[in-house]
C-alpha atoms as a PDB file:
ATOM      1  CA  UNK A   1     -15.438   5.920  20.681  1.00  0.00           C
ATOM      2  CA  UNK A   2     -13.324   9.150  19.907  1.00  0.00           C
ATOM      3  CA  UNK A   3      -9.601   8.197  19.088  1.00  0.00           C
ATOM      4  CA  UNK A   4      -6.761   9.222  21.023  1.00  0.00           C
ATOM      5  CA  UNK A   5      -3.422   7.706  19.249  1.00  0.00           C
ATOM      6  CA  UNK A   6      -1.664   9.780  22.240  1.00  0.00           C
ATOM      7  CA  UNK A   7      -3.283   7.983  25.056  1.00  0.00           C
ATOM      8  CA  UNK A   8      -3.320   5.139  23.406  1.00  0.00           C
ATOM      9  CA  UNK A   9       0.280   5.387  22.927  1.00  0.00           C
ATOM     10  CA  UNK A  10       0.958   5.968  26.986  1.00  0.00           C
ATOM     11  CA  UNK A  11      -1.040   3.414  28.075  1.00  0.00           C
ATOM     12  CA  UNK A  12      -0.801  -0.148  26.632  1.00  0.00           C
ATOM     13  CA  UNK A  13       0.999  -3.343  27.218  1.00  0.00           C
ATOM     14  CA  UNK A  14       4.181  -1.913  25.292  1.00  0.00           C
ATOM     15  CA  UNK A  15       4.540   1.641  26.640  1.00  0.00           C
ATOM     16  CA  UNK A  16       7.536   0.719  28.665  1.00  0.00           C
ATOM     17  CA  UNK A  17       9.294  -0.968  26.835  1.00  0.00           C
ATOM     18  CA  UNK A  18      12.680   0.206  25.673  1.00  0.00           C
ATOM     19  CA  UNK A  19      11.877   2.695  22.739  1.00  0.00           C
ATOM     20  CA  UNK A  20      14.786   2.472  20.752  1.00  0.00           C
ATOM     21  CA  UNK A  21      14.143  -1.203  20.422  1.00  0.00           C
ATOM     22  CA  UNK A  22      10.676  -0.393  18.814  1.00  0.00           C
ATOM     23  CA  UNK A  23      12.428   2.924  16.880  1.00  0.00           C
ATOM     24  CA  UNK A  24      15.201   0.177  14.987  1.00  0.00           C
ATOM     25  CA  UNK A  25      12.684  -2.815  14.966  1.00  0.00           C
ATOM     26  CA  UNK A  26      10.174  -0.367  12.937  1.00  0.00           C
ATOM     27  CA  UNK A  27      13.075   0.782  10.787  1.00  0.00           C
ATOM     28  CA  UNK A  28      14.228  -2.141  10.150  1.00  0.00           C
ATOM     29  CA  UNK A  29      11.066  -4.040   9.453  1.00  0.00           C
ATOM     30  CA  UNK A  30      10.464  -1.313   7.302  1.00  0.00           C
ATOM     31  CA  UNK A  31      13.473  -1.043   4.887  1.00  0.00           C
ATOM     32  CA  UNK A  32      13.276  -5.625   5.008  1.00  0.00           C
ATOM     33  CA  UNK A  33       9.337  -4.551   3.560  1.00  0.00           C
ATOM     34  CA  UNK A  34      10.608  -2.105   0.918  1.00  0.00           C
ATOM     35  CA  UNK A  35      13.953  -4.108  -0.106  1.00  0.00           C
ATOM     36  CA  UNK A  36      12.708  -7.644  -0.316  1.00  0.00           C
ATOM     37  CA  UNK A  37      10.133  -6.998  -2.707  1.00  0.00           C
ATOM     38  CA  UNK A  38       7.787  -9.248  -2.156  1.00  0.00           C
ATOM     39  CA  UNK A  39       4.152  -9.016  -1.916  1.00  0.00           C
ATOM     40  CA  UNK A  40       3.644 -12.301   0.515  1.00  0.00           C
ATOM     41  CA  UNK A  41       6.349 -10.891   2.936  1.00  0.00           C
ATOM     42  CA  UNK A  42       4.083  -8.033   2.716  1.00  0.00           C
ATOM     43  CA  UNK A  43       1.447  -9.811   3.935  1.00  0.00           C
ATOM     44  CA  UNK A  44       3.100 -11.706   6.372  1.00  0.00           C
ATOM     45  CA  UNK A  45       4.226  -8.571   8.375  1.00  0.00           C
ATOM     46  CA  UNK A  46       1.036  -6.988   8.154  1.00  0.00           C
ATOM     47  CA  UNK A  47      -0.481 -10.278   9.881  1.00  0.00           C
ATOM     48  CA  UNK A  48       1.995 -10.348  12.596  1.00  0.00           C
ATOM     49  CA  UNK A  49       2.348  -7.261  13.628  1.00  0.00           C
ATOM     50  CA  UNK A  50      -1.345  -6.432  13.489  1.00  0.00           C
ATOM     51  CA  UNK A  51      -1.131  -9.842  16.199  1.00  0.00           C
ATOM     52  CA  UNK A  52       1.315  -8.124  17.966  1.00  0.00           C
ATOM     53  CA  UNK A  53      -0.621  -4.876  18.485  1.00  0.00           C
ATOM     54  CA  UNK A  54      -3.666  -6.499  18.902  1.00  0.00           C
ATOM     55  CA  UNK A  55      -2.686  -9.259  21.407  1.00  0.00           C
ATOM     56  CA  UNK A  56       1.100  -8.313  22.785  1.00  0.00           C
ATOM     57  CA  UNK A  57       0.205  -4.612  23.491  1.00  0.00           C
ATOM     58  CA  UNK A  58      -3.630  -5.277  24.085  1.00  0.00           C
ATOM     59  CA  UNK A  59      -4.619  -2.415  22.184  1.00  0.00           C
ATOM     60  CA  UNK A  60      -8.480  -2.197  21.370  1.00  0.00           C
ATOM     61  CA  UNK A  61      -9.052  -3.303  17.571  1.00  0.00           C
ATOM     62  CA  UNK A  62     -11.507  -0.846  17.139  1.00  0.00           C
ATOM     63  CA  UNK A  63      -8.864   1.668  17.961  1.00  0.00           C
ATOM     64  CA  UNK A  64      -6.474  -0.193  15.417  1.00  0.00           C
ATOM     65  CA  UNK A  65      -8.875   0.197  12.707  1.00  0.00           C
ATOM     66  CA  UNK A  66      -9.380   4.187  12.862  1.00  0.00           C
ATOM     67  CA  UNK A  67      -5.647   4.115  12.366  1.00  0.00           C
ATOM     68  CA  UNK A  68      -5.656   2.211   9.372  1.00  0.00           C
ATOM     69  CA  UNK A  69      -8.679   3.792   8.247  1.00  0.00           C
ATOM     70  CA  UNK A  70      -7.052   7.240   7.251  1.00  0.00           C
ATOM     71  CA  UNK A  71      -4.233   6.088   5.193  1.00  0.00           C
ATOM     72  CA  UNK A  72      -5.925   3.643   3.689  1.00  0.00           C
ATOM     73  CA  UNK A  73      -9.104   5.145   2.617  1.00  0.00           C
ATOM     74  CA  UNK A  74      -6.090   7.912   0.579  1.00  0.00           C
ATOM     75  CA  UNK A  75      -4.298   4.314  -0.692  1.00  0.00           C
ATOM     76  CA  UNK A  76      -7.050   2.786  -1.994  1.00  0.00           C
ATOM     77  CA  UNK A  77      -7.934   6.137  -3.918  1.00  0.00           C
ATOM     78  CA  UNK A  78      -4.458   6.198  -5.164  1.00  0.00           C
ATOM     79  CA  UNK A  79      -4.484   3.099  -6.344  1.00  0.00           C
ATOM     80  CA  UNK A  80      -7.965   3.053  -7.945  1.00  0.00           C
ATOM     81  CA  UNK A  81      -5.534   6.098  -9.925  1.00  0.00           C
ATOM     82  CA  UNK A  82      -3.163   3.922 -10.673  1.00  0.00           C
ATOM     83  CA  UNK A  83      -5.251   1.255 -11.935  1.00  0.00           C
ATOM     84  CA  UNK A  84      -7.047   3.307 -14.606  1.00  0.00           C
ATOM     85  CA  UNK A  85      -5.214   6.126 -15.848  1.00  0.00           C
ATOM     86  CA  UNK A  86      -1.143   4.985 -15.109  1.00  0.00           C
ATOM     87  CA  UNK A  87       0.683   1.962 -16.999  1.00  0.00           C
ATOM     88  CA  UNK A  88       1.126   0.322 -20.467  1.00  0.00           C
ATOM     89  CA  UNK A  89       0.528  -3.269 -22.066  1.00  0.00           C
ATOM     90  CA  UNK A  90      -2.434  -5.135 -22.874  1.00  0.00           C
ATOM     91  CA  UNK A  91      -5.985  -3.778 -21.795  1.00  0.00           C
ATOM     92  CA  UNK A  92      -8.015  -6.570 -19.837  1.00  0.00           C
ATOM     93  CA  UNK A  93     -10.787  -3.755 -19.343  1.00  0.00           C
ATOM     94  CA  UNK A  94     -12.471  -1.107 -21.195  1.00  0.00           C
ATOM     95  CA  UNK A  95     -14.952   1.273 -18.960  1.00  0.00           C
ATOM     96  CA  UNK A  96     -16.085   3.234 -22.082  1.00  0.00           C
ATOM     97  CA  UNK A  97     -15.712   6.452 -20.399  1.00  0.00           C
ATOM     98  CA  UNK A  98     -13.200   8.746 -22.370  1.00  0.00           C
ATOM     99  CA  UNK A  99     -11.492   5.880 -23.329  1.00  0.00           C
ATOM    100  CA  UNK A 100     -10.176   5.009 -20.502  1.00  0.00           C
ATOM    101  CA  UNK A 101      -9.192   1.369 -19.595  1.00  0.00           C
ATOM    102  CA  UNK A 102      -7.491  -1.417 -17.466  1.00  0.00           C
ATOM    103  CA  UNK A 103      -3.937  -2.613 -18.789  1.00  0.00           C
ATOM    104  CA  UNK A 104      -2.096  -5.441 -17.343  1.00  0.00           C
ATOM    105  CA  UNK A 105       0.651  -3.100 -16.575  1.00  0.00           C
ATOM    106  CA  UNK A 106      -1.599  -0.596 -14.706  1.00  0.00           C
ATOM    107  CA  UNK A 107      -3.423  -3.260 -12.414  1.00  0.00           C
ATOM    108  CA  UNK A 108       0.119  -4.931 -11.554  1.00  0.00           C
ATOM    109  CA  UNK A 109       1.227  -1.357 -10.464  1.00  0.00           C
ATOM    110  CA  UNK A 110      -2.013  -0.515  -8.630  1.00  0.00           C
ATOM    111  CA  UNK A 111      -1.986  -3.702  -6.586  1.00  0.00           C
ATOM    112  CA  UNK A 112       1.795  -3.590  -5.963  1.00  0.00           C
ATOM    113  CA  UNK A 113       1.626  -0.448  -4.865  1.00  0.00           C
ATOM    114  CA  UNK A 114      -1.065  -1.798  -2.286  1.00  0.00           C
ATOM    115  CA  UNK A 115       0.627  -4.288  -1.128  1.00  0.00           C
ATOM    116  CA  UNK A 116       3.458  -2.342  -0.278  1.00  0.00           C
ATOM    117  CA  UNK A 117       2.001  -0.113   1.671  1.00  0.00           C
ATOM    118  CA  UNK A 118      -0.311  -2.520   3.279  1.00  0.00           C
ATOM    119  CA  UNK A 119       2.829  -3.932   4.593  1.00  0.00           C
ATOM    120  CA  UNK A 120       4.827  -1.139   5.823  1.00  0.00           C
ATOM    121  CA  UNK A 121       1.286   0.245   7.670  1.00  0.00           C
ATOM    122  CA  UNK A 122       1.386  -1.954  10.561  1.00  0.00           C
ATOM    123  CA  UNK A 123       5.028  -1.101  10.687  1.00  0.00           C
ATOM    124  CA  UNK A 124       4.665   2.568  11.730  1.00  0.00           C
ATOM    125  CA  UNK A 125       1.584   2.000  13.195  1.00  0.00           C
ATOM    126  CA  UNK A 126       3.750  -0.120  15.916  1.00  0.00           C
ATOM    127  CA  UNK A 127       5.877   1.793  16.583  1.00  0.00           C
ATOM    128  CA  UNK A 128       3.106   4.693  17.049  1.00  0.00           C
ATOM    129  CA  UNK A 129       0.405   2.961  18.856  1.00  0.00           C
ATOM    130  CA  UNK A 130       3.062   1.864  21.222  1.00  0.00           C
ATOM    131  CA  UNK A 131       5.008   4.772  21.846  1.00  0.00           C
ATOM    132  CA  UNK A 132       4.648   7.977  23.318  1.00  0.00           C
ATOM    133  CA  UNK A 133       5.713  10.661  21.188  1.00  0.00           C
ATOM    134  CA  UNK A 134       8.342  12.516  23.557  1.00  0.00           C
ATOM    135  CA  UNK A 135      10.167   8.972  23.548  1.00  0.00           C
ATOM    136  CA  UNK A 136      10.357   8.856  19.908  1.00  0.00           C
ATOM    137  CA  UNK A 137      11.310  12.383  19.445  1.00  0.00           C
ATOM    138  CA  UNK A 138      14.212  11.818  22.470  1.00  0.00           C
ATOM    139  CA  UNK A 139      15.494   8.722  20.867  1.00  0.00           C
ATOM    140  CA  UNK A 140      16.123  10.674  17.363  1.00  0.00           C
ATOM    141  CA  UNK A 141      17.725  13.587  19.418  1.00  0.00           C
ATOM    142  CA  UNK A 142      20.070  11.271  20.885  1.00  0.00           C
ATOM    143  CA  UNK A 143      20.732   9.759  17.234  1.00  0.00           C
ATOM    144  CA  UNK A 144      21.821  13.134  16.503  1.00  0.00           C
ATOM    145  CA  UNK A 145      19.127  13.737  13.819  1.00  0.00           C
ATOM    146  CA  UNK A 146      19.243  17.219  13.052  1.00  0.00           C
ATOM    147  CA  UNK A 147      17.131  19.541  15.446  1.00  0.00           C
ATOM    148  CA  UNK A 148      15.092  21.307  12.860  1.00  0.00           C
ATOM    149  CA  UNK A 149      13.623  17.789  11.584  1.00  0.00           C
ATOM    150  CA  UNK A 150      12.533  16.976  15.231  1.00  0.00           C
ATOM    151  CA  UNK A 151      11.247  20.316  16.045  1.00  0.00           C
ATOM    152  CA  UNK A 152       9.026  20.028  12.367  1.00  0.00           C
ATOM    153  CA  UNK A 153       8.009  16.889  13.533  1.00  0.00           C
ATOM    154  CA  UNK A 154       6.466  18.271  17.100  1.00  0.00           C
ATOM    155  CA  UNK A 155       4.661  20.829  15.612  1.00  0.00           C
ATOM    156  CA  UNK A 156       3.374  18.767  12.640  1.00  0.00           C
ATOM    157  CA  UNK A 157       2.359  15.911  15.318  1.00  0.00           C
ATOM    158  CA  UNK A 158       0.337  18.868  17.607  1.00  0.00           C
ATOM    159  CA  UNK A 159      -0.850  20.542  14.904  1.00  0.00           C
ATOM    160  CA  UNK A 160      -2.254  17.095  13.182  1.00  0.00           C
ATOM    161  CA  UNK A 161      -4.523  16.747  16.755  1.00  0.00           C
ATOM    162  CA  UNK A 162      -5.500  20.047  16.753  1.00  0.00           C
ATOM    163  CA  UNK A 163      -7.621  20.404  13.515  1.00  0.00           C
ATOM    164  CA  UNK A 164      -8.658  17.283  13.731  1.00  0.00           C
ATOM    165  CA  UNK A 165     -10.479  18.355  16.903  1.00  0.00           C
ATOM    166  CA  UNK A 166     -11.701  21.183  15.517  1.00  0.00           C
ATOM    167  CA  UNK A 167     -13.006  19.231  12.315  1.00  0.00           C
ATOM    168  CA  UNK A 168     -14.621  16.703  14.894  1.00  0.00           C
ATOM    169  CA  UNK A 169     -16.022  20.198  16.901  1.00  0.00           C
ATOM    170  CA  UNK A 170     -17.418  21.693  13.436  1.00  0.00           C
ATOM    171  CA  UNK A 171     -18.967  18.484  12.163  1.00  0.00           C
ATOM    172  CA  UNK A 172     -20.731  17.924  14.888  1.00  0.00           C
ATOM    173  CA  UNK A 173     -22.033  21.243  14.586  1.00  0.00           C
ATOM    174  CA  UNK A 174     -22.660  20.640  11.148  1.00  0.00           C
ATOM    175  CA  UNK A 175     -25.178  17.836  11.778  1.00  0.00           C
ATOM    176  CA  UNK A 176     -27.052  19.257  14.799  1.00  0.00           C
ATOM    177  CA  UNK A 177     -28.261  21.886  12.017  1.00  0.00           C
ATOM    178  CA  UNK A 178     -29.283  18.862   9.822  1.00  0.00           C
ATOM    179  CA  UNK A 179     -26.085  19.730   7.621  1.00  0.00           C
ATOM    180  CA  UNK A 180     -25.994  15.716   6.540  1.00  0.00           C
ATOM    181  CA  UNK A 181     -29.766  15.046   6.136  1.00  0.00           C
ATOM    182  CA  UNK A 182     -29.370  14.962   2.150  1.00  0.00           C
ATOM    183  CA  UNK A 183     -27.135  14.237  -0.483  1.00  0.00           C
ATOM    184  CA  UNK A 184     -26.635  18.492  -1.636  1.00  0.00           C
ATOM    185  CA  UNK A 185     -27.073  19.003   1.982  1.00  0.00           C
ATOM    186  CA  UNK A 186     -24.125  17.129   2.620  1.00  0.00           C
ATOM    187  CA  UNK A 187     -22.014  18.819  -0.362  1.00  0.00           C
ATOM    188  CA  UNK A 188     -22.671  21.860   1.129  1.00  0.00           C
ATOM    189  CA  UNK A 189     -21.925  21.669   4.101  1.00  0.00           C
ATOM    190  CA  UNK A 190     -18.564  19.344   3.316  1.00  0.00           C
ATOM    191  CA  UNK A 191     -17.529  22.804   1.383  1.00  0.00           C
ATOM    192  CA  UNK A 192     -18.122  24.578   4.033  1.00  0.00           C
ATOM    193  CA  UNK A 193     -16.455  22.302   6.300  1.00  0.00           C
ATOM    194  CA  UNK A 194     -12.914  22.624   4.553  1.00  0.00           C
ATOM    195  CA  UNK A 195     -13.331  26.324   3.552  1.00  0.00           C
ATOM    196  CA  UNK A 196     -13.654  27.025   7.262  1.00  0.00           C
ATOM    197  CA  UNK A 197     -10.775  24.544   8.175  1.00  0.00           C
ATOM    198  CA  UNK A 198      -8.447  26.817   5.942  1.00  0.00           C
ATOM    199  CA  UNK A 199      -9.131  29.832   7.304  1.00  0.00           C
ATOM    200  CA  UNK A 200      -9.270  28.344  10.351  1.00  0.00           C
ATOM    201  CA  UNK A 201      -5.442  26.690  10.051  1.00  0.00           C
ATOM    202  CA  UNK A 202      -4.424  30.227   9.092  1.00  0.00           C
ATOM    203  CA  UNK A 203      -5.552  30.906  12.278  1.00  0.00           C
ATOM    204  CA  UNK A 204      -4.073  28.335  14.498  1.00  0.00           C
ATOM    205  CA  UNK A 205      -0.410  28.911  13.094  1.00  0.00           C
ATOM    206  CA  UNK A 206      -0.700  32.472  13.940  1.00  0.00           C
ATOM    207  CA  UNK A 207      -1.068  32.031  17.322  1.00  0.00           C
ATOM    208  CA  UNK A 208       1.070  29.028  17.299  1.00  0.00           C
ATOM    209  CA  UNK A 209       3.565  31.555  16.208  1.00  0.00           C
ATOM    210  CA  UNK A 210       2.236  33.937  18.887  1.00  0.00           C
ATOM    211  CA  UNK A 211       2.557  31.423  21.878  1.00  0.00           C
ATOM    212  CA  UNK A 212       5.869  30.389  20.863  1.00  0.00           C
ATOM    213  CA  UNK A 213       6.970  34.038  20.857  1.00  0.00           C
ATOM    214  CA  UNK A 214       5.057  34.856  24.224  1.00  0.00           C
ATOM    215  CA  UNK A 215       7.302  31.744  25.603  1.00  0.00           C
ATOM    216  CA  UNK A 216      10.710  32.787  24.385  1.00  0.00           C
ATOM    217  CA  UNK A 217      10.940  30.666  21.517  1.00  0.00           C
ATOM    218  CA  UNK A 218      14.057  31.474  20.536  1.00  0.00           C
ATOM    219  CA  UNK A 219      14.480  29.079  17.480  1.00  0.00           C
ATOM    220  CA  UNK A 220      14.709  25.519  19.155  1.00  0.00           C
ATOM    221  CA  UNK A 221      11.978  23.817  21.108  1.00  0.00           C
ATOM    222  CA  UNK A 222      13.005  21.694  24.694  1.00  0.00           C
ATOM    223  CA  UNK A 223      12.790  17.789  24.032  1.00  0.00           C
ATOM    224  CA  UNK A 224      11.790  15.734  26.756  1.00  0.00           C
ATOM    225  CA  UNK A 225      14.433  14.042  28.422  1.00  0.00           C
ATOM    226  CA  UNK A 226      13.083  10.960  30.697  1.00  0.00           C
ATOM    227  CA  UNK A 227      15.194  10.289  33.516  1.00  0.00           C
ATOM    228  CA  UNK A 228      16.516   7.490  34.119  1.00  0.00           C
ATOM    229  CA  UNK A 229      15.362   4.221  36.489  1.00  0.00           C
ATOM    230  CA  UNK A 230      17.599   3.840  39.603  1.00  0.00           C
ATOM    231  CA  UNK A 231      18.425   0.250  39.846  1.00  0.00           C
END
């Protein structure tokens, strides 16, 4: 099942509903996560919210997971970081590898640090899952946020879908040519792979640039506006 956070976001249980609701609930969810500092409120929100997306907007879990998957697979790295090379105070573990070790300090931080973002996940992944993009992007133009943040944000949100289809399009490339059939194999051709996705991002802003040009970009990109419901 290929994931598509864009048509998931049009069509679920929660698409219509009035997106500046979600855009403050999220927010505000969000700064209650960071300022109350607490790690079972963390996981509290993450519970109910992952309810709420799985059950109130009847979105597929299997979709839910390969948007947790991403950011979690780079938290769980970053706190594996954390855990053995950042903090101060007693050591509970010793790995004997360049002495490096586990201090009571260190594993607090790594698993705070978890926690806290375990909790503010679901958050934005609410407010994504469940809204379309364009809505988002009209609500902050009508909050006056500043046009270059929202145009930034467009082109980071195409771009984002666009090498990720063409990393899909060249892995799958990849193993038809057995690129994944061993362990050097798989090195290889995972060099390869993000060698070619440089150059190949080079390549994609240029004519980015190009189209925009061709279209009279002339330094601000249209929002969409919906219209609104006639009662």
């Amino acid at each position: 099942m290929k994931f598509d956070m864009d048509y998931i976001a049009h069509n679920n249980a929660l698409t219509e509903v009035n997106p500046y609701f979600k855009l403050f609930l999220t927010i505000i969810l969000l700064i209650t996560t960071l300022a109350l500092d607490n790690l079972y409120f963390d996981v509290i929100i993450f519970i109910i919210l992952s309810i709420v997306i799985l059950t109130i907007a009847k979105i597929d879990y299997k979709s839910y997971l390969k948007f947790l998957s991403i950011p979690m697979a780079f938290l769980i790295i970053t706190c594996i970081f954390l855990i053995f090379f950042f903090g101060k105070g007693d050591v509970i573990y010793e790995t004997g590898v360049f002495g490096i070790v586990v201090t009571t300090d260190s594993l607090h931080y790594g698993v705070y640090t978890f926690m806290r973002v375990l909790g503010c996940l679901p958050c934005l992944g609410f407010l994504a899952l469940t809204t379309p993009i364009a809505n988002i992007l009209n609500c902050l133009r009508t909050l006056k946020v500043p046009k270059i943040l929202i145009e930034i944000a467009l082109l980071m949100y195409n771009t984002i879908f666009i090498f990720l289809n063409e990393i899909d399009t060249m892995q799958k490339a990849q193993e038809t040519r057995l690129g994944y059939h061993s362990y050097f194999s798989s090195i290889k051709s995972l060099g390869a792979l993000v060698s070619t996705i440089f150059l190949r991002s080079l390549d994609k802003s240029e004519t980015l640039q190009h189209s925009l040009d061709s279209r009279g970009y002339y330094g601000e990109l249209p929002v969409y506006k919906p219209r609104k419901r006639d009662d």
